[in-house]
C-alpha atoms as a PDB file:
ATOM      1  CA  UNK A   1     -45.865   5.463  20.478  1.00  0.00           C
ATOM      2  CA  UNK A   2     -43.854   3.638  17.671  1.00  0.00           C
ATOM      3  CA  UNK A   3     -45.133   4.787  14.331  1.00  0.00           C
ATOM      4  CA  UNK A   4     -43.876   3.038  11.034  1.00  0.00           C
ATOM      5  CA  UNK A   5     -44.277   3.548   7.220  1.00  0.00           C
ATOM      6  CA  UNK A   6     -44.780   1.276   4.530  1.00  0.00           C
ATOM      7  CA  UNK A   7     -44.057   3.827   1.081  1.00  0.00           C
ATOM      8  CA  UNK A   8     -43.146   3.717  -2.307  1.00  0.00           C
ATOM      9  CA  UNK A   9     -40.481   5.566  -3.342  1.00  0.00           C
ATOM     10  CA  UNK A  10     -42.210   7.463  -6.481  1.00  0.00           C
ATOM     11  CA  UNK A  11     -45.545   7.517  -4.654  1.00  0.00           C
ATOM     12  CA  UNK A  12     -46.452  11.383  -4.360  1.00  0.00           C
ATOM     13  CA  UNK A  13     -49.344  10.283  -1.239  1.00  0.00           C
ATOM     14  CA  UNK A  14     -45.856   8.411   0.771  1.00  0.00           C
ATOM     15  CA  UNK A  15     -44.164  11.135   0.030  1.00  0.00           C
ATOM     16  CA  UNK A  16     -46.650  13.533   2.157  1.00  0.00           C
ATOM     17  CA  UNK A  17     -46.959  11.287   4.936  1.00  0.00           C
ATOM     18  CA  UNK A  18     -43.366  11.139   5.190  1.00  0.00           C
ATOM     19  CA  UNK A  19     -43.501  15.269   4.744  1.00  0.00           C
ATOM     20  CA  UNK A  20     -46.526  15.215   7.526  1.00  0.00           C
ATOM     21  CA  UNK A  21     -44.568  13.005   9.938  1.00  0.00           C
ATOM     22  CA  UNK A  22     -41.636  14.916  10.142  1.00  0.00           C
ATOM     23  CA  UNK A  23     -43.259  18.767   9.750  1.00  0.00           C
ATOM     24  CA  UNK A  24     -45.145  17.652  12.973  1.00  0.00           C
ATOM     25  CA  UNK A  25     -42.267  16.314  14.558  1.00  0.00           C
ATOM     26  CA  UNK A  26     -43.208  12.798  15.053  1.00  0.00           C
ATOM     27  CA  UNK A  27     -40.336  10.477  15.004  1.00  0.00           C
ATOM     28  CA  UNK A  28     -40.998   7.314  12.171  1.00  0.00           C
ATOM     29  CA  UNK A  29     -39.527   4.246  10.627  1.00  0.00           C
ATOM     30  CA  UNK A  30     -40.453   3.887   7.031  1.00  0.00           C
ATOM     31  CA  UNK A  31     -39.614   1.525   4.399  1.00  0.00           C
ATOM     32  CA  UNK A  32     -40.015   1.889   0.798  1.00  0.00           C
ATOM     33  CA  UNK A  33     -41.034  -0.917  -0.431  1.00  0.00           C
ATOM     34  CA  UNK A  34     -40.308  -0.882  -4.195  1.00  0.00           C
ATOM     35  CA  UNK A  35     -36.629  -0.437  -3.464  1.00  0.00           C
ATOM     36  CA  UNK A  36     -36.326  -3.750  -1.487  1.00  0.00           C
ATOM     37  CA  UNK A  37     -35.641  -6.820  -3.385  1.00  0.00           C
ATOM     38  CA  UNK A  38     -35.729 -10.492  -2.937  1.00  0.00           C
ATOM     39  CA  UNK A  39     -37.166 -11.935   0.165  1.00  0.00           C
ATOM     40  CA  UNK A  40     -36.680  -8.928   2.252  1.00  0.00           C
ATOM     41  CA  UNK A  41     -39.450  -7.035  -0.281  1.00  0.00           C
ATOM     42  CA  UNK A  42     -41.367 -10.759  -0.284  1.00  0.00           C
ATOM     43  CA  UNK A  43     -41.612 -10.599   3.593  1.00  0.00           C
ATOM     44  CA  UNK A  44     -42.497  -6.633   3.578  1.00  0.00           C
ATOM     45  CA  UNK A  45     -44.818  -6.918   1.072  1.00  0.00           C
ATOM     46  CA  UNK A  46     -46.439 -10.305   3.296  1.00  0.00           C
ATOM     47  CA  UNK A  47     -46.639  -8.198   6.578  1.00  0.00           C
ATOM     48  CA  UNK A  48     -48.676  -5.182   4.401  1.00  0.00           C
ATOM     49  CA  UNK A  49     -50.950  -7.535   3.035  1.00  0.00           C
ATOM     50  CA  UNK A  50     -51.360  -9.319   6.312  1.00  0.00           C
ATOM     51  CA  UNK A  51     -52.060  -5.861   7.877  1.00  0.00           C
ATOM     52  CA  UNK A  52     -54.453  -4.446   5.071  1.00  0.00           C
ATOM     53  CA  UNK A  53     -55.903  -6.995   3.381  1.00  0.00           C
ATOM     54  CA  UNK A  54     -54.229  -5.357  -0.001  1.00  0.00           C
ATOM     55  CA  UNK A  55     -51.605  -3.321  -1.396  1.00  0.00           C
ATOM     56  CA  UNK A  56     -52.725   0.307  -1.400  1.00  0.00           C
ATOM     57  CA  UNK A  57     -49.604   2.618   0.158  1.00  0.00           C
ATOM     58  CA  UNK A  58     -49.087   4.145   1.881  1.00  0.00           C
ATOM     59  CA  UNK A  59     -49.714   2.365   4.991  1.00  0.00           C
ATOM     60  CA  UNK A  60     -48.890   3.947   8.749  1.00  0.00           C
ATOM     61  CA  UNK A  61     -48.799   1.689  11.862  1.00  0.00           C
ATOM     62  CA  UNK A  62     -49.538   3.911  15.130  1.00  0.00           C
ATOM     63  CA  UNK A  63     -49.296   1.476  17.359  1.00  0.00           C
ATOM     64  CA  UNK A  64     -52.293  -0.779  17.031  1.00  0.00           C
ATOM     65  CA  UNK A  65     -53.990   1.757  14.217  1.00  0.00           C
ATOM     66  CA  UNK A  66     -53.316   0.669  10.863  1.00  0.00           C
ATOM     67  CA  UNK A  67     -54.274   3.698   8.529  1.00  0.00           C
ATOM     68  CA  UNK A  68     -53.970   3.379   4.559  1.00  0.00           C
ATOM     69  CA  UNK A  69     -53.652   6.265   2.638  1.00  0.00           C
ATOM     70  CA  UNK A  70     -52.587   9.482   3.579  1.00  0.00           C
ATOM     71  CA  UNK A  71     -55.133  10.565   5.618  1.00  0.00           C
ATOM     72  CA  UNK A  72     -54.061  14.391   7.580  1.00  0.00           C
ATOM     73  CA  UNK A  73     -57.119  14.037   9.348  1.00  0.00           C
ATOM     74  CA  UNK A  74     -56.849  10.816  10.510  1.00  0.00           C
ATOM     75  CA  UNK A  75     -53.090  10.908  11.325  1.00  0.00           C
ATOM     76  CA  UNK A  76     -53.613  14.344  13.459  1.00  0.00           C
ATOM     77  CA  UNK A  77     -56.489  12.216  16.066  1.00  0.00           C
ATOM     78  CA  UNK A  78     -54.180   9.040  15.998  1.00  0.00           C
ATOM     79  CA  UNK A  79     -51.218  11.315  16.698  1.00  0.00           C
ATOM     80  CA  UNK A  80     -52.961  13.545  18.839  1.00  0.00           C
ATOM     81  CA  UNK A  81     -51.811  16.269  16.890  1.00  0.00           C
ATOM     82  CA  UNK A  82     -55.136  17.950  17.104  1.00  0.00           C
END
């Protein structure tokens, strides 16, 4: 199952779903946004939008889940880390 990030790089909530993610062993792609610039950060910041409806981070793709926020709870059923 492909899971994916979308953090900020001073965010301390991105910071523990990155921690979470790896402590449990689940391999990620993650991006922090605030350190792209030009129209690689204007596309990112287009597919979070188009995905949330906002710009709250951090947002994790499992699969077809979209979750925003670090949410242990929510990560562990999605991950089936339960």
């Amino acid at each position: 199952m492909k899971v994916k990030a979308y953090t900020l790089s001073t965010c301390p909530h991105c910071r523990m779903t990155k921690e979470f993610l790896a402590d449990n062993n689940v391999e990620f792609e993650y991006v922090d946004v605030d350190l792209l610039t030009g129209e690689k950060r204007t596309e990112v910041l287009r597919e979070v939008y188009r995905l949330t409806g906002g710009y709250s981070f951090p947002v994790i793709v499992v699969g077809d889940t979209v979750i925003v926020g670090f949410n242990r709870v929510r990560l562990q059923e999605v991950l089936e880390l339960t």
